[in-house]
C-alpha atoms as a PDB file:
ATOM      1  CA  UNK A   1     -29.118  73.968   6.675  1.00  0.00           C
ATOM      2  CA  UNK A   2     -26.449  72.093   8.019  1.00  0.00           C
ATOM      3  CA  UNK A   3     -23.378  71.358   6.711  1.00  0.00           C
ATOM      4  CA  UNK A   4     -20.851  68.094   7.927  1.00  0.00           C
ATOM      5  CA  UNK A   5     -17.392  68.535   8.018  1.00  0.00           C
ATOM      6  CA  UNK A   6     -15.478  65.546   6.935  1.00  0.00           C
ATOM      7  CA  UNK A   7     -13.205  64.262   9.166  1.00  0.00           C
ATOM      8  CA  UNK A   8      -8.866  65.227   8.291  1.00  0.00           C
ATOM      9  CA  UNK A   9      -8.662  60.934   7.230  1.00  0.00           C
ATOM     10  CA  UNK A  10     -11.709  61.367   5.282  1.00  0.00           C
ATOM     11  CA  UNK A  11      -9.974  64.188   3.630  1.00  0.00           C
ATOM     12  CA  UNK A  12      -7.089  62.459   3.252  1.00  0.00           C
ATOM     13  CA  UNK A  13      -8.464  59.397   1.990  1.00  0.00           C
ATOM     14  CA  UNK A  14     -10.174  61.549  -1.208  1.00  0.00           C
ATOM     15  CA  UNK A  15      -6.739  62.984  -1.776  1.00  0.00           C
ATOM     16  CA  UNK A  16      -4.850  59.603  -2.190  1.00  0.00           C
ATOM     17  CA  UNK A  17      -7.476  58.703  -4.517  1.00  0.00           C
ATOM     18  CA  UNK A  18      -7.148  62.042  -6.976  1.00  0.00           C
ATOM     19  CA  UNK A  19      -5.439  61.427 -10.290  1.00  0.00           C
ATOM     20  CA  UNK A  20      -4.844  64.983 -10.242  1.00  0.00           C
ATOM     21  CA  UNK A  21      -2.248  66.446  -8.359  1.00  0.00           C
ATOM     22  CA  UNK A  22      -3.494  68.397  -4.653  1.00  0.00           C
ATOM     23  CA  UNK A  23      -4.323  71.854  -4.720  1.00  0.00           C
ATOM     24  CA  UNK A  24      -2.623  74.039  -2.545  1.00  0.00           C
ATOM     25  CA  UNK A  25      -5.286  73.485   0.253  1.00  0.00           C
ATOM     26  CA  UNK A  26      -5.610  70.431   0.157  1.00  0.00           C
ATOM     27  CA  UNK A  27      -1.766  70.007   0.082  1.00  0.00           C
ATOM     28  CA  UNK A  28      -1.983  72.374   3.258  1.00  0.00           C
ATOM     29  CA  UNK A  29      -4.791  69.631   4.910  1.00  0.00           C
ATOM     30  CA  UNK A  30      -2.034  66.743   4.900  1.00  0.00           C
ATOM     31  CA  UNK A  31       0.617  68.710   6.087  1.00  0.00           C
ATOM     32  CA  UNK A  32      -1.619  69.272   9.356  1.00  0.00           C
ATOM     33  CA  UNK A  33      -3.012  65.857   9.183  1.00  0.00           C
ATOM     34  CA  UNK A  34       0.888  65.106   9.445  1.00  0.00           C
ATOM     35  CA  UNK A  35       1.726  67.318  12.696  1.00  0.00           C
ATOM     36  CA  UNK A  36      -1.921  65.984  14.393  1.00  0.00           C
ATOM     37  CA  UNK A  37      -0.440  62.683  13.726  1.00  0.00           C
ATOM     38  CA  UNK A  38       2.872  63.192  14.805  1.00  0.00           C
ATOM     39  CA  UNK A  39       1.080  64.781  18.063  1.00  0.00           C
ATOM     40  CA  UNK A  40      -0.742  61.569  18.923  1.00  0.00           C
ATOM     41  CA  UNK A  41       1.901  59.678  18.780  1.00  0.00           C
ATOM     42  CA  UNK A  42       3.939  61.271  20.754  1.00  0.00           C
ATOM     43  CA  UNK A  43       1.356  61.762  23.246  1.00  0.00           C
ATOM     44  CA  UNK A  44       1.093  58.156  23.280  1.00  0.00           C
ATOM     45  CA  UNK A  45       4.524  57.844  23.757  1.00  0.00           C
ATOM     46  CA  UNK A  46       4.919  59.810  26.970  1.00  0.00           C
ATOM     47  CA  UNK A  47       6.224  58.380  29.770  1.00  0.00           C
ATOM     48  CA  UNK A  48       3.890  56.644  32.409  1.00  0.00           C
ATOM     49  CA  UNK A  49       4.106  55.578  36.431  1.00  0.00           C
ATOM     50  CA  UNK A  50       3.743  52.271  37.735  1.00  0.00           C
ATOM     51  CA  UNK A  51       1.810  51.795  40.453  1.00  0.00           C
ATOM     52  CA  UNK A  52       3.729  48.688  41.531  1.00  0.00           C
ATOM     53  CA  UNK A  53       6.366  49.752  44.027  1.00  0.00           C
ATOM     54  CA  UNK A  54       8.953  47.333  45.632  1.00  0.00           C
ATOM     55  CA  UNK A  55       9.582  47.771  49.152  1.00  0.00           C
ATOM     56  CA  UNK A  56      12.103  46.501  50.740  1.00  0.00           C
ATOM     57  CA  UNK A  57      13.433  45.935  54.598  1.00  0.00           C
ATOM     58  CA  UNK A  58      16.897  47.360  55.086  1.00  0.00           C
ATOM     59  CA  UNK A  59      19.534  44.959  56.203  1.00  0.00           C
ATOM     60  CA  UNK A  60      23.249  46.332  56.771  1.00  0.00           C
ATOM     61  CA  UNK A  61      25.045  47.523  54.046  1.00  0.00           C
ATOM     62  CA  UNK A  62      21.650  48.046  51.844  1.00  0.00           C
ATOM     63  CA  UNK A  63      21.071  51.554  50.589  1.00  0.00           C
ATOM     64  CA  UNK A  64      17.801  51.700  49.056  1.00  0.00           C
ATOM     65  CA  UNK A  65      14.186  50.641  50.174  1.00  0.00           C
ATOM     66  CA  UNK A  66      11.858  51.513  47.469  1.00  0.00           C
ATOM     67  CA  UNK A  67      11.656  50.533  43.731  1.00  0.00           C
ATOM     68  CA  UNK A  68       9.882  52.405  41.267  1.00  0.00           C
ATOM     69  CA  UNK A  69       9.258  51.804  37.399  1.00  0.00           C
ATOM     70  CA  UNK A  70       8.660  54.293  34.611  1.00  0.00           C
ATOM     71  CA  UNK A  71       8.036  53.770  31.186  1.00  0.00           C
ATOM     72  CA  UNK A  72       9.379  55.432  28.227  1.00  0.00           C
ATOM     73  CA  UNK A  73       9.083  53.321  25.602  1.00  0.00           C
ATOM     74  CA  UNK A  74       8.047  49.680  26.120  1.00  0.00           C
ATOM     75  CA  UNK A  75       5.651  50.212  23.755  1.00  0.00           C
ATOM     76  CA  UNK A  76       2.913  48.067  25.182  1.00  0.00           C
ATOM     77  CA  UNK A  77      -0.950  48.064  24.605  1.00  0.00           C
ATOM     78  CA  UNK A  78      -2.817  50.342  26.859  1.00  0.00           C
ATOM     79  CA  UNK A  79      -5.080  47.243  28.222  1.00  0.00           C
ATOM     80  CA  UNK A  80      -1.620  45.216  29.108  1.00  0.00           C
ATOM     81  CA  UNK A  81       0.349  47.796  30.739  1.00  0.00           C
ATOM     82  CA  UNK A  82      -0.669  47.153  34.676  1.00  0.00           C
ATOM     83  CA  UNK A  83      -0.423  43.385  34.502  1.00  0.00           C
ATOM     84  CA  UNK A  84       3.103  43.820  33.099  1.00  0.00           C
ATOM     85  CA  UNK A  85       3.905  46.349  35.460  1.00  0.00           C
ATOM     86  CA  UNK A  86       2.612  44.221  37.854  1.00  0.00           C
ATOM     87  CA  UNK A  87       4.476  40.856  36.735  1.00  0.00           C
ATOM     88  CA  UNK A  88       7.628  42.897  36.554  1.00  0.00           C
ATOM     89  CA  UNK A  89       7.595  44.281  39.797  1.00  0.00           C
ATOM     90  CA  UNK A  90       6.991  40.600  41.378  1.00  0.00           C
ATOM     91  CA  UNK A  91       9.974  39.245  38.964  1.00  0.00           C
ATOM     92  CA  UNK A  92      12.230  41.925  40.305  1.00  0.00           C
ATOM     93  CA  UNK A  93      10.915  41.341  44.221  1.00  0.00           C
ATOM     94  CA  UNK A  94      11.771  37.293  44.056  1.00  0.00           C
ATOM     95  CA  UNK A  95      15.174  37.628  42.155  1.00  0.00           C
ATOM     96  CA  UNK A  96      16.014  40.054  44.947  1.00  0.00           C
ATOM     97  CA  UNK A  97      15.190  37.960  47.661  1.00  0.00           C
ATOM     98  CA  UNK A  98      16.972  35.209  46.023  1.00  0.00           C
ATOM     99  CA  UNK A  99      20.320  37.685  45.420  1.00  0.00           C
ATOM    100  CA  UNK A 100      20.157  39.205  48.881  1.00  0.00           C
ATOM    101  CA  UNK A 101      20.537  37.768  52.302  1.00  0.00           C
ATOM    102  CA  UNK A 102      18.290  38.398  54.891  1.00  0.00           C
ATOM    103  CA  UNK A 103      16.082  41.256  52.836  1.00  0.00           C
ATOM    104  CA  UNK A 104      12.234  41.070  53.315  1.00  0.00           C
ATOM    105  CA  UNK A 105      10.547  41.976  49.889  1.00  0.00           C
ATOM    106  CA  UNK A 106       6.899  42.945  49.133  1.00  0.00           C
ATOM    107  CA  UNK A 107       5.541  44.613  46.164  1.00  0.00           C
ATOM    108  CA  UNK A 108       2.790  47.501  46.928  1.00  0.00           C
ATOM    109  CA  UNK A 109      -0.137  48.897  45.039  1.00  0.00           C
ATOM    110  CA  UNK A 110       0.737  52.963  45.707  1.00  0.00           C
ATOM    111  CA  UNK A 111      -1.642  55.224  43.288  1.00  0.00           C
ATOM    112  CA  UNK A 112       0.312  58.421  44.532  1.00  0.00           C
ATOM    113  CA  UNK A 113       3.264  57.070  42.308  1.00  0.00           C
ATOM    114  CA  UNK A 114       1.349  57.589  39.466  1.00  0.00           C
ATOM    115  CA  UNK A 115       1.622  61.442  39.538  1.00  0.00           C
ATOM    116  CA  UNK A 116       4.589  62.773  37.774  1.00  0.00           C
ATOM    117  CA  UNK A 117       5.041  65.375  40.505  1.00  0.00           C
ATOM    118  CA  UNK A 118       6.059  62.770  42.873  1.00  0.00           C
ATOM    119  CA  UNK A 119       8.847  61.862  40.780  1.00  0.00           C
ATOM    120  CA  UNK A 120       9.977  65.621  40.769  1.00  0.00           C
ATOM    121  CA  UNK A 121      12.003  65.319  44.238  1.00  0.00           C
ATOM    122  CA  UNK A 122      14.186  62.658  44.611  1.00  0.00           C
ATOM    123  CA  UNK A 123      14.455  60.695  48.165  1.00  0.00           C
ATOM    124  CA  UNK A 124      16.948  58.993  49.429  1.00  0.00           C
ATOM    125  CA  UNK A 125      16.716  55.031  49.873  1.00  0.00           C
ATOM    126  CA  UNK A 126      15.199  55.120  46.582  1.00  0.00           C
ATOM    127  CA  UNK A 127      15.916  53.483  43.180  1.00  0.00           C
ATOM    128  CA  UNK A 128      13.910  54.552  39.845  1.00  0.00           C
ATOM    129  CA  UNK A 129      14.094  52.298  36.957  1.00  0.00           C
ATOM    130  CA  UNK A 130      13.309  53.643  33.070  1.00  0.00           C
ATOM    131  CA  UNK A 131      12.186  51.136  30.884  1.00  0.00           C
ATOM    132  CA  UNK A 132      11.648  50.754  27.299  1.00  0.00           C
ATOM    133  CA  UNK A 133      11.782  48.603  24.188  1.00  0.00           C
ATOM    134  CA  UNK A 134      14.774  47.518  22.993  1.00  0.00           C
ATOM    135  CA  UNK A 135      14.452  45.815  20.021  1.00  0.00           C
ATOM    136  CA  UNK A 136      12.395  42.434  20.409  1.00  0.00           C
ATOM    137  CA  UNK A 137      14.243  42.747  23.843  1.00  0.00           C
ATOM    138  CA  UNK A 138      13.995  45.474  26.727  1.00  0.00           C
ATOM    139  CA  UNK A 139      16.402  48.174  28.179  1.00  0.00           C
ATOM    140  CA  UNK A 140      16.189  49.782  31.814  1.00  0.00           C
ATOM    141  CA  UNK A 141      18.438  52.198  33.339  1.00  0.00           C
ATOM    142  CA  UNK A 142      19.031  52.586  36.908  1.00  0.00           C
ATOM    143  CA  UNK A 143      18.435  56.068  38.709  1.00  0.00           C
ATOM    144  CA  UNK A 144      19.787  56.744  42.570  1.00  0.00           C
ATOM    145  CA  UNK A 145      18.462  60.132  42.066  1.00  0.00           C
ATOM    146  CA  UNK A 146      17.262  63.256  39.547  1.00  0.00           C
ATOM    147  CA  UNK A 147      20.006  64.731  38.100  1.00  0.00           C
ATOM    148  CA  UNK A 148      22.441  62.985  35.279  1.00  0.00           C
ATOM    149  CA  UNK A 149      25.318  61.932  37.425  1.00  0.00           C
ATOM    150  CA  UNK A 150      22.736  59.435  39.578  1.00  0.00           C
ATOM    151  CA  UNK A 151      22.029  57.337  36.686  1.00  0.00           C
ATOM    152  CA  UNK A 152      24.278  54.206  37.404  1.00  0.00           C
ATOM    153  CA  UNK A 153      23.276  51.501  35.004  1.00  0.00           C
ATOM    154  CA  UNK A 154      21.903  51.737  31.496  1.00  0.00           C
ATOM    155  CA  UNK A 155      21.469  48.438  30.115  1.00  0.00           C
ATOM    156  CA  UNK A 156      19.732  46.355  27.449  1.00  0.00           C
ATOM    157  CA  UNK A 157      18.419  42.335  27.513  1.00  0.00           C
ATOM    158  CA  UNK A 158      19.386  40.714  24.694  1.00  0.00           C
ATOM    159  CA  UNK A 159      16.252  39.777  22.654  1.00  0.00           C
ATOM    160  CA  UNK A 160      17.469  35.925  22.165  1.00  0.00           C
ATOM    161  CA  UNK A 161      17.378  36.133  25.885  1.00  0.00           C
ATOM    162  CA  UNK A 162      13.272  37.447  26.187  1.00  0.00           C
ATOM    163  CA  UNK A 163      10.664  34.606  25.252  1.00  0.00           C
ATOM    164  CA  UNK A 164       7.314  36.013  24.161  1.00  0.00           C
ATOM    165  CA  UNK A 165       7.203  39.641  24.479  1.00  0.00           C
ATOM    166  CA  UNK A 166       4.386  40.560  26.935  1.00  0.00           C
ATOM    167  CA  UNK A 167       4.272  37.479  28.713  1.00  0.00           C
ATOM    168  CA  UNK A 168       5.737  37.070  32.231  1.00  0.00           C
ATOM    169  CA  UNK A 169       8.297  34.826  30.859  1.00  0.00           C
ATOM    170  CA  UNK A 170       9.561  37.912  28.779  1.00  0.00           C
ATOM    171  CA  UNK A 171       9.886  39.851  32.246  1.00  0.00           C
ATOM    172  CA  UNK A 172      12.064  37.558  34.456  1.00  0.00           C
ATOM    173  CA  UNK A 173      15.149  37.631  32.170  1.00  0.00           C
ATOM    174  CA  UNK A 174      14.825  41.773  32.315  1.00  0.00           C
ATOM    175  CA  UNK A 175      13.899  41.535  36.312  1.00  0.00           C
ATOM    176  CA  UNK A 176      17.396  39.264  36.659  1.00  0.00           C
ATOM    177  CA  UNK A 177      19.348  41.646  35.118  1.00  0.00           C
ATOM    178  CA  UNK A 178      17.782  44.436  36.881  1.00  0.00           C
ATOM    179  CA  UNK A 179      18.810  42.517  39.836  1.00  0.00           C
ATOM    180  CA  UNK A 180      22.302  41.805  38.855  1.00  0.00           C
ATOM    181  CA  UNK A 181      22.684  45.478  38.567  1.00  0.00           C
ATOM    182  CA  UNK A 182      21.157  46.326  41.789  1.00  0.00           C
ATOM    183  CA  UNK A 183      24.178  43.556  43.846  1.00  0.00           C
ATOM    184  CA  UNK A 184      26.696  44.976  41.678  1.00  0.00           C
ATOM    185  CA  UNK A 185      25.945  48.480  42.661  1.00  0.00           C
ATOM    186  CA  UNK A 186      25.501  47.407  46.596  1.00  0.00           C
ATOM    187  CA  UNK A 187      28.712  45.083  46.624  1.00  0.00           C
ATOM    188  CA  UNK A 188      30.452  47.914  44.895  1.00  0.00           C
ATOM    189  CA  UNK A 189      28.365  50.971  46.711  1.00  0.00           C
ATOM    190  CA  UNK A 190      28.193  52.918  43.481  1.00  0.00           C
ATOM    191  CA  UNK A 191      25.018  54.171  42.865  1.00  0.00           C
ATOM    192  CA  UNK A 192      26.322  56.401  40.374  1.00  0.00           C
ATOM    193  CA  UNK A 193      27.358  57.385  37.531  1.00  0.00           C
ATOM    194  CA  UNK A 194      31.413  57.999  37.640  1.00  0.00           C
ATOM    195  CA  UNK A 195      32.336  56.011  41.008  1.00  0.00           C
END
């Protein structure tokens, strides 16, 4: 004989719908409906890689050549995430060009980003850029490096300033400011956080 275990929404589902109040089980089967729950979304909320990379040619007084994005928190559906990543990266390379003389900028598809453990030593020449949600609007911060004192921006775009979230209108106001940030920082040569 078999016997079919209903699923923990199932379960939870028949509670909600009790006049009577839960037995000590069942009170036991939402608490770890709760914590699975919580789990998920947190998992879903870990930080990813993109796999978009700006690369950049090194004219005088430049101190970085690479560019690379990770996500905390800008909350987007799994099956939009590479064309945004994508769109951003390509914002960021043109208002770069546009900001900085004599730079050649190109945006590269590099899958070995993806790994976390490439993100565990730091290079030189490099910038890394967290981004999340910020509101209707978006928030980066700028990283020269691993450790607390290398983070030299930390920023949010207004969200009267982002059109339709998703959309690569919504990224070119966030890839400006990232860009802005990125002269400043060069013009200044402070790439961190107490200059």
């Amino acid at each position: 004989m078999r016997f079919f275990v209903p699923s923990t929404l199932l379960v939870l589902a028949l509670l909600v719908g009790c006049a009577d109040p839960p037995a000590p089980e069942a009170a036991a089967l939402v608490a770890n409906a709760a914590v699975e729950t919580a789990a998920v979304e947190g998992a879903a909320h870990e930080a990813s890689y993109s796999p978009f990379v700006v690369h950049m040619s090194r004219p005088q007084g430049l101190p970085f050549q690479h560019i690379s994005f990770k996500d905390v928190g800008m909350s987007l559906p799994e099956d939009e995430r590479v064309m945004a990543y994508e769109t951003l990266a390509e914002s960021l390379s043109l208002e770069l060009q546009r900001a900085i003389d004599d730079v050649s900028v190109e945006v590269r598809h590099t899958v070995e980003i993806l790994d976390p453990a490439a993100h565990l030593a730091c290079e030189g020449q490099h910038i890394y850029v967290d981004l999340w949600r910020a509101g209707e609007g978006w928030g980066y911060s700028l990283w020269s490096g691993c450790g607390e004192e290398d983070e030299f921006a930390h920023e949010e775009v207004e969200p009267v300033r982002v059109a339709i979230a998703g959309s690569a209108e919504s990224f070119e106001p966030l890839a400006r400011d990232i860009a802005e940030s990125l002269v400043d920082a060069t013009r200044t040569g402070c790439f961190t956080r107490d200059c």
